[in-house]
C-alpha atoms as a PDB file:
ATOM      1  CA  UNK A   1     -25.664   5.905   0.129  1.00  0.00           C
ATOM      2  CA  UNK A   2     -29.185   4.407  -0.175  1.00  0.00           C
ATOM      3  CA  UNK A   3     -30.849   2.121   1.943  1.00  0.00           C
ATOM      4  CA  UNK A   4     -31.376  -0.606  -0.598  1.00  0.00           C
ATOM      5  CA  UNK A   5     -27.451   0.208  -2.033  1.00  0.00           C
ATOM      6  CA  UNK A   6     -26.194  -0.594   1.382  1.00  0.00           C
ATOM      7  CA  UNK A   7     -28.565  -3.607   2.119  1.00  0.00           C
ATOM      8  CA  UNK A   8     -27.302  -4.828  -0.805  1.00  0.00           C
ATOM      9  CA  UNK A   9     -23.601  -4.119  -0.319  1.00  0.00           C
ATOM     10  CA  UNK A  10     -23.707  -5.295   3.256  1.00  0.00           C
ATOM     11  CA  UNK A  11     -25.373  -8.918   2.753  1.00  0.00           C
ATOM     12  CA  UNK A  12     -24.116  -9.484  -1.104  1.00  0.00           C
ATOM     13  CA  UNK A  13     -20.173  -8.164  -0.470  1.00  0.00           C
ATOM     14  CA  UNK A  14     -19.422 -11.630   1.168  1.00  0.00           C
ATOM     15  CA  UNK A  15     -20.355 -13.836  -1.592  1.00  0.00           C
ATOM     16  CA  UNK A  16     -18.721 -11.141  -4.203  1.00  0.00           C
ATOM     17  CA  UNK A  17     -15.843 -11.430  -2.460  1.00  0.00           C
ATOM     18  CA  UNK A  18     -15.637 -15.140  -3.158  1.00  0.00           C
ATOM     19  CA  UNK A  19     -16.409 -15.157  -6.167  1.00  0.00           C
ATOM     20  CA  UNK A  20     -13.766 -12.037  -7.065  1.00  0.00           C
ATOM     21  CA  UNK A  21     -11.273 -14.736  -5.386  1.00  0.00           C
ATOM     22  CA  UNK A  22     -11.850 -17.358  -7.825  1.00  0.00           C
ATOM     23  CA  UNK A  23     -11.232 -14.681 -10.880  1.00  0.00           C
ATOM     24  CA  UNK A  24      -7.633 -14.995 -10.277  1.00  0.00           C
ATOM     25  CA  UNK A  25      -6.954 -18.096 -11.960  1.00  0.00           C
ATOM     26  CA  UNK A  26      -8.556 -16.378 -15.395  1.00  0.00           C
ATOM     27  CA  UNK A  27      -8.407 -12.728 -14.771  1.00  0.00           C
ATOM     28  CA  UNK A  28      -4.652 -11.960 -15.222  1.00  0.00           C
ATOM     29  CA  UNK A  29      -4.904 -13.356 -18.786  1.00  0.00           C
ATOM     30  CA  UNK A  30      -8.124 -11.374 -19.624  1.00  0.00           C
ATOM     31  CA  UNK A  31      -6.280  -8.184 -18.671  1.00  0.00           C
ATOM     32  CA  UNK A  32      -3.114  -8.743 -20.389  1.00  0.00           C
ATOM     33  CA  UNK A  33      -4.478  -9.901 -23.873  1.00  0.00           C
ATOM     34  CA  UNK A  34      -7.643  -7.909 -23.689  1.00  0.00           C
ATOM     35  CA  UNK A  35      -8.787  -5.096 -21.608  1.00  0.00           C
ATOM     36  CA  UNK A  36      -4.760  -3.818 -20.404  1.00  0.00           C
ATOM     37  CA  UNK A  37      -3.339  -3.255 -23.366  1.00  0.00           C
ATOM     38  CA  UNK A  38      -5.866  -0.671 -24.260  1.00  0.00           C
ATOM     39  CA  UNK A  39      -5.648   1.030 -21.023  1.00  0.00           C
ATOM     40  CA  UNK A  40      -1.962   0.895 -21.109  1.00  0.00           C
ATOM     41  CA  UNK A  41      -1.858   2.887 -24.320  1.00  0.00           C
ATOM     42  CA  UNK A  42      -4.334   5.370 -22.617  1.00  0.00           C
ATOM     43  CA  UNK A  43      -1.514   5.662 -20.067  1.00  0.00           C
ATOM     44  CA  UNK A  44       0.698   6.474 -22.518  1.00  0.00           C
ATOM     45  CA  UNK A  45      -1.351   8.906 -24.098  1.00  0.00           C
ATOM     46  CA  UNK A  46      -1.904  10.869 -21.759  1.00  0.00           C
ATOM     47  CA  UNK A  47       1.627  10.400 -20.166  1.00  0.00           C
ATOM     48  CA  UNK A  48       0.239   9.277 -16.283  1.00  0.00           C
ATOM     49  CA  UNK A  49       3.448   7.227 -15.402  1.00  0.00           C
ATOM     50  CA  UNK A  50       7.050   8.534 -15.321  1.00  0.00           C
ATOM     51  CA  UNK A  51      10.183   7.542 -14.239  1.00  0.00           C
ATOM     52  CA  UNK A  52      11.489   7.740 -10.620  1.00  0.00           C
ATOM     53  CA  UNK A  53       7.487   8.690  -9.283  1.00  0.00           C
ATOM     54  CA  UNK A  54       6.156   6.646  -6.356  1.00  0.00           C
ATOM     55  CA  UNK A  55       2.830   4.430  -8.019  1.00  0.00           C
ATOM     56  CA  UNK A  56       0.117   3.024  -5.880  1.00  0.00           C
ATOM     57  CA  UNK A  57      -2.002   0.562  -7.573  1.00  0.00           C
ATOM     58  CA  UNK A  58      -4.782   0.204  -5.344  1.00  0.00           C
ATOM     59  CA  UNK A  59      -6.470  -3.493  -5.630  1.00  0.00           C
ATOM     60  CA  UNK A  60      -3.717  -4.525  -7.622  1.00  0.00           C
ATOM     61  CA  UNK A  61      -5.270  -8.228  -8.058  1.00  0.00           C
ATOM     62  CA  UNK A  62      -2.012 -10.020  -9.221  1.00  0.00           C
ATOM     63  CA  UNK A  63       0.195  -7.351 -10.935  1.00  0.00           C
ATOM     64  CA  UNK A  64      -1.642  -6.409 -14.336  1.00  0.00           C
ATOM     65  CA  UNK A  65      -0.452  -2.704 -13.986  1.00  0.00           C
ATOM     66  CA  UNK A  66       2.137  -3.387 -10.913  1.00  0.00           C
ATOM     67  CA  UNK A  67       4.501  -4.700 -12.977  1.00  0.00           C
ATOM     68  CA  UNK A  68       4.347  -2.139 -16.108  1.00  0.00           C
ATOM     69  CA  UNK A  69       4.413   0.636 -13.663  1.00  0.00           C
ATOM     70  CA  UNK A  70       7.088  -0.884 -11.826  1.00  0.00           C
ATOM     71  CA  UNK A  71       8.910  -1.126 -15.428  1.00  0.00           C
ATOM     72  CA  UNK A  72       7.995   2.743 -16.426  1.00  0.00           C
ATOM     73  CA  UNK A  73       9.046   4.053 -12.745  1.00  0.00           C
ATOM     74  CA  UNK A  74      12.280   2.242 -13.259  1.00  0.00           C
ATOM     75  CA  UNK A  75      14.800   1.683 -10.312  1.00  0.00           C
ATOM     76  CA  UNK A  76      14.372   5.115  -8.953  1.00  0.00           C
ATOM     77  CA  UNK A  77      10.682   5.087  -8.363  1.00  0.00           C
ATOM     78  CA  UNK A  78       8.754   2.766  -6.044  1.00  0.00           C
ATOM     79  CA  UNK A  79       5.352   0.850  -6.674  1.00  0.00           C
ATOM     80  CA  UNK A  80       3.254   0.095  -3.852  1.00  0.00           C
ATOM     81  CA  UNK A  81       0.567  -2.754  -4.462  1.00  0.00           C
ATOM     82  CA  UNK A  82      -2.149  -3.026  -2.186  1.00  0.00           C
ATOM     83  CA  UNK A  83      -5.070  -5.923  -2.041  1.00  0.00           C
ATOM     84  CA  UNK A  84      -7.377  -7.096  -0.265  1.00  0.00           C
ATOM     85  CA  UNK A  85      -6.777 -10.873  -1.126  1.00  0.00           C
ATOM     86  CA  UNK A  86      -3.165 -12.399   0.269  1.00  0.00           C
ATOM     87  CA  UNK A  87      -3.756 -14.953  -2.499  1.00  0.00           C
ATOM     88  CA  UNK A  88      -2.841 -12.065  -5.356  1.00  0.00           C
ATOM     89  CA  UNK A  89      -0.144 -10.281  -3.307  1.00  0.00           C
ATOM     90  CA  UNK A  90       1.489 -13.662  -3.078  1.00  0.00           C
ATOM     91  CA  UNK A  91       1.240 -13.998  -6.921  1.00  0.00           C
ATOM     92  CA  UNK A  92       2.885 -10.434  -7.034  1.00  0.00           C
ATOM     93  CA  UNK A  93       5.503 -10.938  -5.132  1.00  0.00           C
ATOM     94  CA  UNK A  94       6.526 -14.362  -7.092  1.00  0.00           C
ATOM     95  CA  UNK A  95       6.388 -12.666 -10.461  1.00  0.00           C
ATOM     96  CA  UNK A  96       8.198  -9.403  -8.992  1.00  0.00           C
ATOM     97  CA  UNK A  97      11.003 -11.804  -7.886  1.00  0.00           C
ATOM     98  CA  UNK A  98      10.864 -13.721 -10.919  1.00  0.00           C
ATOM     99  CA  UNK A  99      11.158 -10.608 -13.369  1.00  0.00           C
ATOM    100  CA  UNK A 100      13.665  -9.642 -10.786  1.00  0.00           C
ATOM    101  CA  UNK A 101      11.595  -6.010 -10.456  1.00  0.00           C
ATOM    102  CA  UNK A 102      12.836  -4.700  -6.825  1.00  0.00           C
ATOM    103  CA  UNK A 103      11.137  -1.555  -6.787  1.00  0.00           C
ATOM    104  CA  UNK A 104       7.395  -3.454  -5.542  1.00  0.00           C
ATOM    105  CA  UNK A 105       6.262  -3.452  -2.237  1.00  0.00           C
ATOM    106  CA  UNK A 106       2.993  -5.378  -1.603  1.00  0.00           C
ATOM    107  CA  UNK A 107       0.440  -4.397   1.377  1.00  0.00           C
ATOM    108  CA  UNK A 108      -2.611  -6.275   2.502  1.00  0.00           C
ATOM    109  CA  UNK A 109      -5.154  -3.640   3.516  1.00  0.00           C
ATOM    110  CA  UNK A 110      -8.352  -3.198   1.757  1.00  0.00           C
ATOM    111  CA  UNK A 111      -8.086   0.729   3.202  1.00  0.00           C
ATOM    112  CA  UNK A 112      -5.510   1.750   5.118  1.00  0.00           C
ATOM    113  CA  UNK A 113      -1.904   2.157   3.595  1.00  0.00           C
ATOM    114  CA  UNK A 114       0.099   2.619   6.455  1.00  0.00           C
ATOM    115  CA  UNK A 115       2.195   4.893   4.004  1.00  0.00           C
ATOM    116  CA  UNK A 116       3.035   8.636   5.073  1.00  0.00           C
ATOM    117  CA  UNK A 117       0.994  11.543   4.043  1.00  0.00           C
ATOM    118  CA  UNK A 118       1.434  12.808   0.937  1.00  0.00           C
ATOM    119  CA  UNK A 119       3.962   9.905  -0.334  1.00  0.00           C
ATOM    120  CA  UNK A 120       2.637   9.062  -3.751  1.00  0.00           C
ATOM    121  CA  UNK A 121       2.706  10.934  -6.893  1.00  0.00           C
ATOM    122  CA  UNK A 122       0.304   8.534  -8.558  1.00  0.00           C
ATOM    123  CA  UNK A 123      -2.807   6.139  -6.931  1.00  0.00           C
ATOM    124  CA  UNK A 124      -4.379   3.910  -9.394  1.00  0.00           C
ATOM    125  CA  UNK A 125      -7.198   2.359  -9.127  1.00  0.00           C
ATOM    126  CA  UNK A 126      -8.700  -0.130 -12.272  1.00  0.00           C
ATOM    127  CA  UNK A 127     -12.231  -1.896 -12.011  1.00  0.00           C
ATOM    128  CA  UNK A 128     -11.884  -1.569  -8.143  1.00  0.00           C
ATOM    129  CA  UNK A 129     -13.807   1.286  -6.942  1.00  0.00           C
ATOM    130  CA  UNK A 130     -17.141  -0.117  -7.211  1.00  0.00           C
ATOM    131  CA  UNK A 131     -16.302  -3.353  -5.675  1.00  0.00           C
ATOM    132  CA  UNK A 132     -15.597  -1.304  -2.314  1.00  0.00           C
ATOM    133  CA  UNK A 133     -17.932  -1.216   0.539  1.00  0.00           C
ATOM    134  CA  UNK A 134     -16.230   1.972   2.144  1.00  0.00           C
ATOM    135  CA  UNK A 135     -15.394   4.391  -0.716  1.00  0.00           C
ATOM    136  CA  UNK A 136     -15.342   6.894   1.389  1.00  0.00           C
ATOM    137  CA  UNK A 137     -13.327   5.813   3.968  1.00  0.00           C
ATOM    138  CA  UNK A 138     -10.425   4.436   0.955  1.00  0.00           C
ATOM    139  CA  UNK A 139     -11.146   7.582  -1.246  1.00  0.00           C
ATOM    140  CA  UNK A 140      -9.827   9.851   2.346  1.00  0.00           C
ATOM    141  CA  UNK A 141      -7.037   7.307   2.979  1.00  0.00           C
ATOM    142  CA  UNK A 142      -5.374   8.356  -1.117  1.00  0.00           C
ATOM    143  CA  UNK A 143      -6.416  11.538  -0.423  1.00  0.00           C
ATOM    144  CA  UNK A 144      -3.983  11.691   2.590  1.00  0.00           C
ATOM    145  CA  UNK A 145      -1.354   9.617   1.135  1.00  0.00           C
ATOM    146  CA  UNK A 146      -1.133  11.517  -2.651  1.00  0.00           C
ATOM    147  CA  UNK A 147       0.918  14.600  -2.930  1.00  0.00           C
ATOM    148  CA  UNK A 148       0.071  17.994  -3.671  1.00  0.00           C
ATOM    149  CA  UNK A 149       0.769  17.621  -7.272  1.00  0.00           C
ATOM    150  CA  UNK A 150      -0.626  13.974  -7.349  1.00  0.00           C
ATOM    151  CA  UNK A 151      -2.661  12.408  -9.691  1.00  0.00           C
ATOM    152  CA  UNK A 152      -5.719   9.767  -8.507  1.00  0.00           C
ATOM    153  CA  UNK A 153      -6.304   8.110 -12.036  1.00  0.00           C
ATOM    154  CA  UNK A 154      -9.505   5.537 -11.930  1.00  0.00           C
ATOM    155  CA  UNK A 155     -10.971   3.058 -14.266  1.00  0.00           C
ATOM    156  CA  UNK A 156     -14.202   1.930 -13.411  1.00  0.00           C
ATOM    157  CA  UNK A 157     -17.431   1.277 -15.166  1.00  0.00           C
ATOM    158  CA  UNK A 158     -19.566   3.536 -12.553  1.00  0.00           C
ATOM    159  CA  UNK A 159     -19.547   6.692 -15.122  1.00  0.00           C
ATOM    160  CA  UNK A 160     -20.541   9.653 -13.254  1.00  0.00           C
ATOM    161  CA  UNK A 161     -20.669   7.747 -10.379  1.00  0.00           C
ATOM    162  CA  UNK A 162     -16.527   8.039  -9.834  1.00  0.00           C
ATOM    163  CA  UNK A 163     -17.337  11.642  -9.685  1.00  0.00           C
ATOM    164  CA  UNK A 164     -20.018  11.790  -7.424  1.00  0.00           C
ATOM    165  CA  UNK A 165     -17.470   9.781  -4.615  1.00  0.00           C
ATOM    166  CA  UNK A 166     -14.502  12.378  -5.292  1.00  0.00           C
ATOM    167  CA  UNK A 167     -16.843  15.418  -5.078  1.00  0.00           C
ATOM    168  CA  UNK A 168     -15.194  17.306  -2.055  1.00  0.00           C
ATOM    169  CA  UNK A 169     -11.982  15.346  -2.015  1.00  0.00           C
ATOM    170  CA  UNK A 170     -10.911  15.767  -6.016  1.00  0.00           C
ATOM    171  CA  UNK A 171     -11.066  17.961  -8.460  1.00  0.00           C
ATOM    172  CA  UNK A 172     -11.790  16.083 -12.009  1.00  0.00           C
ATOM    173  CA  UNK A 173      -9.178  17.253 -14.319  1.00  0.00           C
ATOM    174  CA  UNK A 174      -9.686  15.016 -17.645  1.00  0.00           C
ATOM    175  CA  UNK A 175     -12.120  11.718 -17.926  1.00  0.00           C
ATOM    176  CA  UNK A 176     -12.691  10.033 -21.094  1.00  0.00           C
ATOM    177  CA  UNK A 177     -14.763   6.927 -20.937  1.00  0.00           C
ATOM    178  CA  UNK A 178     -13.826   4.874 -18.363  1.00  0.00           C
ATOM    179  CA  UNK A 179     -10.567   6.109 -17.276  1.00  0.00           C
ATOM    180  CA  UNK A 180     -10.786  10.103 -15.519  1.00  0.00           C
ATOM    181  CA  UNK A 181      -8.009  11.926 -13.849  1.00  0.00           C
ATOM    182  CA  UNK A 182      -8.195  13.955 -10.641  1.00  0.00           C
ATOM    183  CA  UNK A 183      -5.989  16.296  -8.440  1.00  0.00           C
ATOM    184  CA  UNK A 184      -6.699  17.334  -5.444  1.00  0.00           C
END
């Protein structure tokens, strides 16, 4: 990573992190009448989430694609939603329970799983990649926990960027805007 990249990502990241925190109380409707439905129907499309597979939905923020994975995976599958912020994982939980969805289990990491290797047959990340300081270090850790036939699908605004920080780790099998697709 650059010099300047890092300076920035080491003194800024504090104060981005705040400010990410206050984006709950608006951001869950944003991505459920605006931005999610489109990249739920690009799910869909390209048929990323089936019944009975194990989802992780890496920075899930408070559910937007938890609970619709949770939904597609159905009773047989498991979601696992993992954030940084105990603020949204509390929200998750509440609206898991309240939908009465059992198949969610939240963990508070903002890198380590604590899952077993090769676990999951999907990891999702949305928006979330370049808001982490150690992509590297999170990219190995869904690397380890994805099976052999897994799928890493991520939605992020850094274009070729995504690819660059999977080079060596996962092979690009489909990309289309914002949203790509990799195996390992």
């Amino acid at each position: 990573m650059p010099e300047f990249e890092s300076f920035l990502q080491d003194k800024l990241f504090p104060l981005y992190k705040a400010h990410y925190a206050l984006w709950i109380h608006w951001w869950p409707w944003w991505r459920r009448n605006v931005s999610g439905r489109d990249i739920l129907r690009k799910w869909s499309d390209i048929n990323l989430v089936q019944e009975g597979q194990t989802f992780l939905d890496f920075g899930c923020g408070t559910g937007s694609f938890t609970f619709p994975a949770a939904r597609i995976v159905g009773s047989q599958g498991k979601v696992y939603a993992v954030d940084c912020f105990p603020g949204q994982l509390k929200i998750v939980n509440k609206q898991s329970r309240k939908e009465g969805l059992r198949n969610i289990e939240t963990i508070l990491s903002n890198g380590h799983t604590g899952l077993p290797d090769e676990s999951v047959d999907i990891v999702w990340m949305c928006d979330v990649l370049h808001e982490l300081p150690e992509r590297q270090v999170v990219l190995r850790e869904l690397h380890r926990v994805l099976k052999k036939d897994g799928v890493l699908a991520i939605y992020d605004g850094m274009k070729n960027k995504v690819l660059d920080y999977t080079d060596g780790l996962f092979m690009h099998a489909w990309g289309e805007q914002k949203l790509h697709k990799f195996v390992k």
